[in-house]
Protein backbone atom coordinates (compact mmCIF):
# COMPACT_ATOMS: atom_id res chain seq x y z
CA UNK A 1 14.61 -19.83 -8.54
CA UNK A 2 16.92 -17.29 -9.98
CA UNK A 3 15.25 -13.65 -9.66
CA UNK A 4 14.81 -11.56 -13.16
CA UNK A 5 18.04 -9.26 -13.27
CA UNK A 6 16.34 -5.91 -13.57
CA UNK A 7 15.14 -6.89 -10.46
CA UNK A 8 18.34 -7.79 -9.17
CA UNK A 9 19.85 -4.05 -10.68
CA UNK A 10 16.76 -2.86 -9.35
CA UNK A 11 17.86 -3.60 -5.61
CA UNK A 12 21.05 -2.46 -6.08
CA UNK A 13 20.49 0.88 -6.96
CA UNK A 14 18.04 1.11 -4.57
CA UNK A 15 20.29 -0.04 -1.71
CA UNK A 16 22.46 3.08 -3.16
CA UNK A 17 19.88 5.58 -2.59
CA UNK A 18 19.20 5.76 -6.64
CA UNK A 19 16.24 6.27 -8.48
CA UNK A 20 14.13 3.34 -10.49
CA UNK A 21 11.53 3.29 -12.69
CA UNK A 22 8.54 0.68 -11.96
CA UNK A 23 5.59 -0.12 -14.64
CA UNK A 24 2.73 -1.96 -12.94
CA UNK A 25 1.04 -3.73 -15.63
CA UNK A 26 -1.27 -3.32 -18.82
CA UNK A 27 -4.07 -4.44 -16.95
CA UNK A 28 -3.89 -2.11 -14.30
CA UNK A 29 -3.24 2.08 -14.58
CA UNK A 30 -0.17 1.23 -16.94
CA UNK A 31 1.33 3.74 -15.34
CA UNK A 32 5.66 3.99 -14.72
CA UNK A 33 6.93 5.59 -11.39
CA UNK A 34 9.84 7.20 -10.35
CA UNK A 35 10.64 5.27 -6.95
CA UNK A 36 13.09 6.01 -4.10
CA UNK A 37 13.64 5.03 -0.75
CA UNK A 38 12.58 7.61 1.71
CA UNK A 39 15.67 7.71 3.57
CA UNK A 40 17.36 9.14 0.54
CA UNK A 41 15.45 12.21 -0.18
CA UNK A 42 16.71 15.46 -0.15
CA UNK A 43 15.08 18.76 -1.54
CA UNK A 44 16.78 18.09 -5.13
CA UNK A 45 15.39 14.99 -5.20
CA UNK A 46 11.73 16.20 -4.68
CA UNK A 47 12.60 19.01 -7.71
CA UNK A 48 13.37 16.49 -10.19
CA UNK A 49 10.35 14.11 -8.79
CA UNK A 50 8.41 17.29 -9.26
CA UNK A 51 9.91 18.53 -13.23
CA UNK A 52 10.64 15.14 -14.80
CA UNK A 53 7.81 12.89 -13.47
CA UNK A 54 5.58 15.20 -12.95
CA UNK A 55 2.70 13.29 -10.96
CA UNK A 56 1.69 13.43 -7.82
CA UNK A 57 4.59 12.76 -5.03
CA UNK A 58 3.37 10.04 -2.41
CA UNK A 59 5.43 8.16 -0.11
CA UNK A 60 4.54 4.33 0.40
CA UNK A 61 4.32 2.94 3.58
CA UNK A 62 4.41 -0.95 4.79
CA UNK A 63 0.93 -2.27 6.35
CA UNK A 64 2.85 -2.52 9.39
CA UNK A 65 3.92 0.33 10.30
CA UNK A 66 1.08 2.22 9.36
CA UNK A 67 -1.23 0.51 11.64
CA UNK A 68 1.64 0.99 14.70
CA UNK A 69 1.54 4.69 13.55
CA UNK A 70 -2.47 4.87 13.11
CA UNK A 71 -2.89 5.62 9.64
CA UNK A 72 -5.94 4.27 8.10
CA UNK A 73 -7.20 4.18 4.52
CA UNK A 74 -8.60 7.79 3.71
CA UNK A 75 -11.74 5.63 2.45
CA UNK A 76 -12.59 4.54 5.81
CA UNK A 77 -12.17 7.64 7.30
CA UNK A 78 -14.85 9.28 4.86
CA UNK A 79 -17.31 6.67 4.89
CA UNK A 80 -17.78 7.29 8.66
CA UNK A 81 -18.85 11.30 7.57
CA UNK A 82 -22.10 11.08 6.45
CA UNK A 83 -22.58 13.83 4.03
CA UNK A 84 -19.49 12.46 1.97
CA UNK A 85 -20.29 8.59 2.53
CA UNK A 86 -22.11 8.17 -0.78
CA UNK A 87 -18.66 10.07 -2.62
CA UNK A 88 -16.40 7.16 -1.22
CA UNK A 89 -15.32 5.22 -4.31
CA UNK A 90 -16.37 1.61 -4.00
CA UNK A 91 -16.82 -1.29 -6.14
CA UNK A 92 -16.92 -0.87 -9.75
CA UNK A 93 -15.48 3.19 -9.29
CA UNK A 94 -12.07 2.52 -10.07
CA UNK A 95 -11.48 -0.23 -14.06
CA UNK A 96 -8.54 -1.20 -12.57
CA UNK A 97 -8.35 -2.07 -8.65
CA UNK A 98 -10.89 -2.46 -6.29
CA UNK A 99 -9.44 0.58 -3.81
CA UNK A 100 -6.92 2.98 -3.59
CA UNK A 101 -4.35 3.32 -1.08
CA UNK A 102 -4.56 6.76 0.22
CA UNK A 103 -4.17 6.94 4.01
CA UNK A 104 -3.45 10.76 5.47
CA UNK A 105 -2.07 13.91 4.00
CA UNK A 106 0.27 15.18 5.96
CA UNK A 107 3.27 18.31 6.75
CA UNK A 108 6.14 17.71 9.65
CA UNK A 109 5.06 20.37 12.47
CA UNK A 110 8.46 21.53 11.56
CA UNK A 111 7.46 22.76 7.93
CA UNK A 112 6.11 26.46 6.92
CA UNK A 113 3.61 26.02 4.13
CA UNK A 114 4.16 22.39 3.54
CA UNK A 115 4.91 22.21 -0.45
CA UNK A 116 7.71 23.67 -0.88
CA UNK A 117 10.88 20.71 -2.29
CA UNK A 118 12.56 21.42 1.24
CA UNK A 119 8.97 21.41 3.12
CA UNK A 120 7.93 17.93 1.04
CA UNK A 121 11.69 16.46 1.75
CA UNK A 122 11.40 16.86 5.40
CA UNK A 123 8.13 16.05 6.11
CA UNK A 124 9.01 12.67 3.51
CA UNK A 125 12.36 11.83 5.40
CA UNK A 126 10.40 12.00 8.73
CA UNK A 127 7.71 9.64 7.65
CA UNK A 128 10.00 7.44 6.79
CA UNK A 129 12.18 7.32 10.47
CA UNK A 130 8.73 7.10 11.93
CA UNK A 131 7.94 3.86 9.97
CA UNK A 132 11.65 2.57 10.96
CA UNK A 133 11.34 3.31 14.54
CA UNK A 134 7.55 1.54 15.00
CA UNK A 135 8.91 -1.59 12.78
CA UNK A 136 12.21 -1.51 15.26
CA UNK A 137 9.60 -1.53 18.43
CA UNK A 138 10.36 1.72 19.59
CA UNK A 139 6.85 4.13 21.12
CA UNK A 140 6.54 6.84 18.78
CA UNK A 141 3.37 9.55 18.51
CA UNK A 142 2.69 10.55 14.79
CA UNK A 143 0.10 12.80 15.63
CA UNK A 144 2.05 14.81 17.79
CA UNK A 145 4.84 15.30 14.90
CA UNK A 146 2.79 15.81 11.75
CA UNK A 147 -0.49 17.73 10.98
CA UNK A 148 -3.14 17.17 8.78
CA UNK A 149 -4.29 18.40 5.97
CA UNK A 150 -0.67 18.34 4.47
CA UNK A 151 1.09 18.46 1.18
CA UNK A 152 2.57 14.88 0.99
CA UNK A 153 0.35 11.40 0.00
CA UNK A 154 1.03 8.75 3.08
CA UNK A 155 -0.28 5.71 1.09
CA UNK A 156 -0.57 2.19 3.12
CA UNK A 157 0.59 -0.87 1.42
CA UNK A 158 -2.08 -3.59 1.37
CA UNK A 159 -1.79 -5.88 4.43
CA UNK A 160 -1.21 -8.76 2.31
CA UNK A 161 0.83 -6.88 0.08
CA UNK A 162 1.68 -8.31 -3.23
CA UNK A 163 -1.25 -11.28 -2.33
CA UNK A 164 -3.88 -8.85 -1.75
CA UNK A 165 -2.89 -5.67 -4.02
CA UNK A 166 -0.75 -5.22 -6.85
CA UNK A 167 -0.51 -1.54 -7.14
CA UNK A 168 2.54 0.91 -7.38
CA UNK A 169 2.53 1.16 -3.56
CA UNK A 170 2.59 -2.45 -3.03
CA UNK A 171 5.07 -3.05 -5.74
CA UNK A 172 7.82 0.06 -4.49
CA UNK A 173 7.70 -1.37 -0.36
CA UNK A 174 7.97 -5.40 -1.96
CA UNK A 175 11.05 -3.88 -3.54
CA UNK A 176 12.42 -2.11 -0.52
CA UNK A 177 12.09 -5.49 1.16
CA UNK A 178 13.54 -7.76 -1.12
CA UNK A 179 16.35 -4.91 -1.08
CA UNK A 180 16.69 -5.27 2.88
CA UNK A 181 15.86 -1.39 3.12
CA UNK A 182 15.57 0.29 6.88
CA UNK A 183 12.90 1.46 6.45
CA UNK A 184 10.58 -0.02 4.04
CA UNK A 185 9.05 3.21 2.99
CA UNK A 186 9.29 4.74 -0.91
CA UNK A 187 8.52 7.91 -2.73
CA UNK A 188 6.66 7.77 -5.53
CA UNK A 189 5.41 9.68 -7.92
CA UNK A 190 3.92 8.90 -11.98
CA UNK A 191 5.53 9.95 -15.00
CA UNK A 192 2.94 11.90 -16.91
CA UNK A 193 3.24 13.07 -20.55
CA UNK A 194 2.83 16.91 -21.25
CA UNK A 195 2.35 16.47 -24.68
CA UNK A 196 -0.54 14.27 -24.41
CA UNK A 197 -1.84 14.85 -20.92
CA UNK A 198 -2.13 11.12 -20.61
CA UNK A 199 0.16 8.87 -18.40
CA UNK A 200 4.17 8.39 -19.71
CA UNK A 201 4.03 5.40 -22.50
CA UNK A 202 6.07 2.27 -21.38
CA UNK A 203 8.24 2.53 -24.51
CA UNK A 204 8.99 6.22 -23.90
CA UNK A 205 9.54 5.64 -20.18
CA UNK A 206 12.14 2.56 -20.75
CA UNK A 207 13.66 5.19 -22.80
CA UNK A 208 13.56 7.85 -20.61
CA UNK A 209 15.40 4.93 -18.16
CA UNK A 210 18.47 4.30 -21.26
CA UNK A 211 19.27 7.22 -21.64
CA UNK A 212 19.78 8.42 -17.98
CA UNK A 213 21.52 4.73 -17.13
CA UNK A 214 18.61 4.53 -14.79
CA UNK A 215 16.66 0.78 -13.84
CA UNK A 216 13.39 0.00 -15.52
CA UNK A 217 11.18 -3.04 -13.61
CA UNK A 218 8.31 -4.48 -14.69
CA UNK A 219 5.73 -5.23 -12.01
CA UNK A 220 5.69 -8.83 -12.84
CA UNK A 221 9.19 -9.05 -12.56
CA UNK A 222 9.03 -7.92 -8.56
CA UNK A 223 6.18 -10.29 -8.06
CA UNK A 224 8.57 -13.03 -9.57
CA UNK A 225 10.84 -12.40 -7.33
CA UNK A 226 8.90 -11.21 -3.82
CA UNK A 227 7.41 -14.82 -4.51
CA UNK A 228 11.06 -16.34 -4.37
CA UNK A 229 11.88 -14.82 -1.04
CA UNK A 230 8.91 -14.08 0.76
């Protein structure tokens, strides 16, 4: 089964360190994100996350890993704290998913205050070699590296991935695999309108794609394919 060609331009570019654009779906947030592999961030990179997306910068992590690195679901974490149990969003909180994917939020010891574009590049590129060196078997100790409360969103994929969830974490690590990408690990970060204050409309964000030559992939399309391969 031949895979859609966005997606196929989709792993290219990604392969190349470039920017895409991914729109989950009407029936979820409708949202478009600006996704990159973690390997390839630098400082700029976190700038123009930060000016022409404008959401909130995350970086994606595989199941895997982040159970070899100990990261659990922020919502688990909570609903063992007592006074905040009843807070913990459960069924029926969120219209379109049953959970979120927030794990930890996290700086690299090595950072000052944590949010600056060089602080949020480091402590991004390090989460990402941790997640490579866990997958490749080596011992690593995340705790001892990062701290907590940070700056940067560690969100963990579903462990069934694209079966289980279908969300803009899910969707940016399936497309790091199909790409073959060392380490399966994304930033992300949603495209938000300043004129409206809502989220980035899919017309204006395959737009915004044209006219900077960058990729534009539909959610369904990386399902299509993750299905062919995986």
């Amino acid at each position: 089964m031949k895979i859609p060609d966005s997606v196929e331009r989709g792993i290219e570019e990604v392969k190349k360190g470039r920017l895409v654009l991914i729109y989950d779906a009407e029936d979820r947030e409708g949202e478009t994100d600006f996704v990159l592999p973690a390997s390839f961030v630098t400082p700029r990179k976190v700038a123009y996350f930060r000016r022409e997306a404008g959401g909130l910068i995350c970086v994606a992590v595989h199941a895997a890993a982040a159970e070899r690195l100990g990261l659990p679901l922020m919502s688990d974490i909570l609903r063992n704290f007592a006074p905040l149990k009843k807070m913990v969003e459960g069924t029926g909180d969120l219209s379109y998913d049953r959970r979120s994917s927030f794990s930890l939020w996290v700086n690299h010891r090595e950072t000052f205050t944590g949010i600056t574009d060089r602080d949020r590049s480091l402590t991004i590129k390090k989460v990402g070699e941790a997640v490579e060196k866990v997958l490749s078997g080596k011992d690593y100790d995340f705790y001892s590296e990062f701290r907590t409360p940070g700056h940067v969103s560690i969100l963990r994929a579903a462990n069934g991935l694209l079966e289980e969830r279908r969300g803009q974490t899910e969707l940016s690590v399936a497309l790091a695999l199909l790409a073959g990408i060392s380490p399966p690990a994304a930033v992300i970060c949603e495209m938000l309108d300043s004129k409206t204050g809502n989220a980035v409309s899919k017309s204006d964000a395959k737009s915004f794609a044209a006219e900077r030559g960058l990729v534009f992939l539909e959610g369904k399309e990386i399902i299509k394919a993750y299905k062919t391969f995986f």
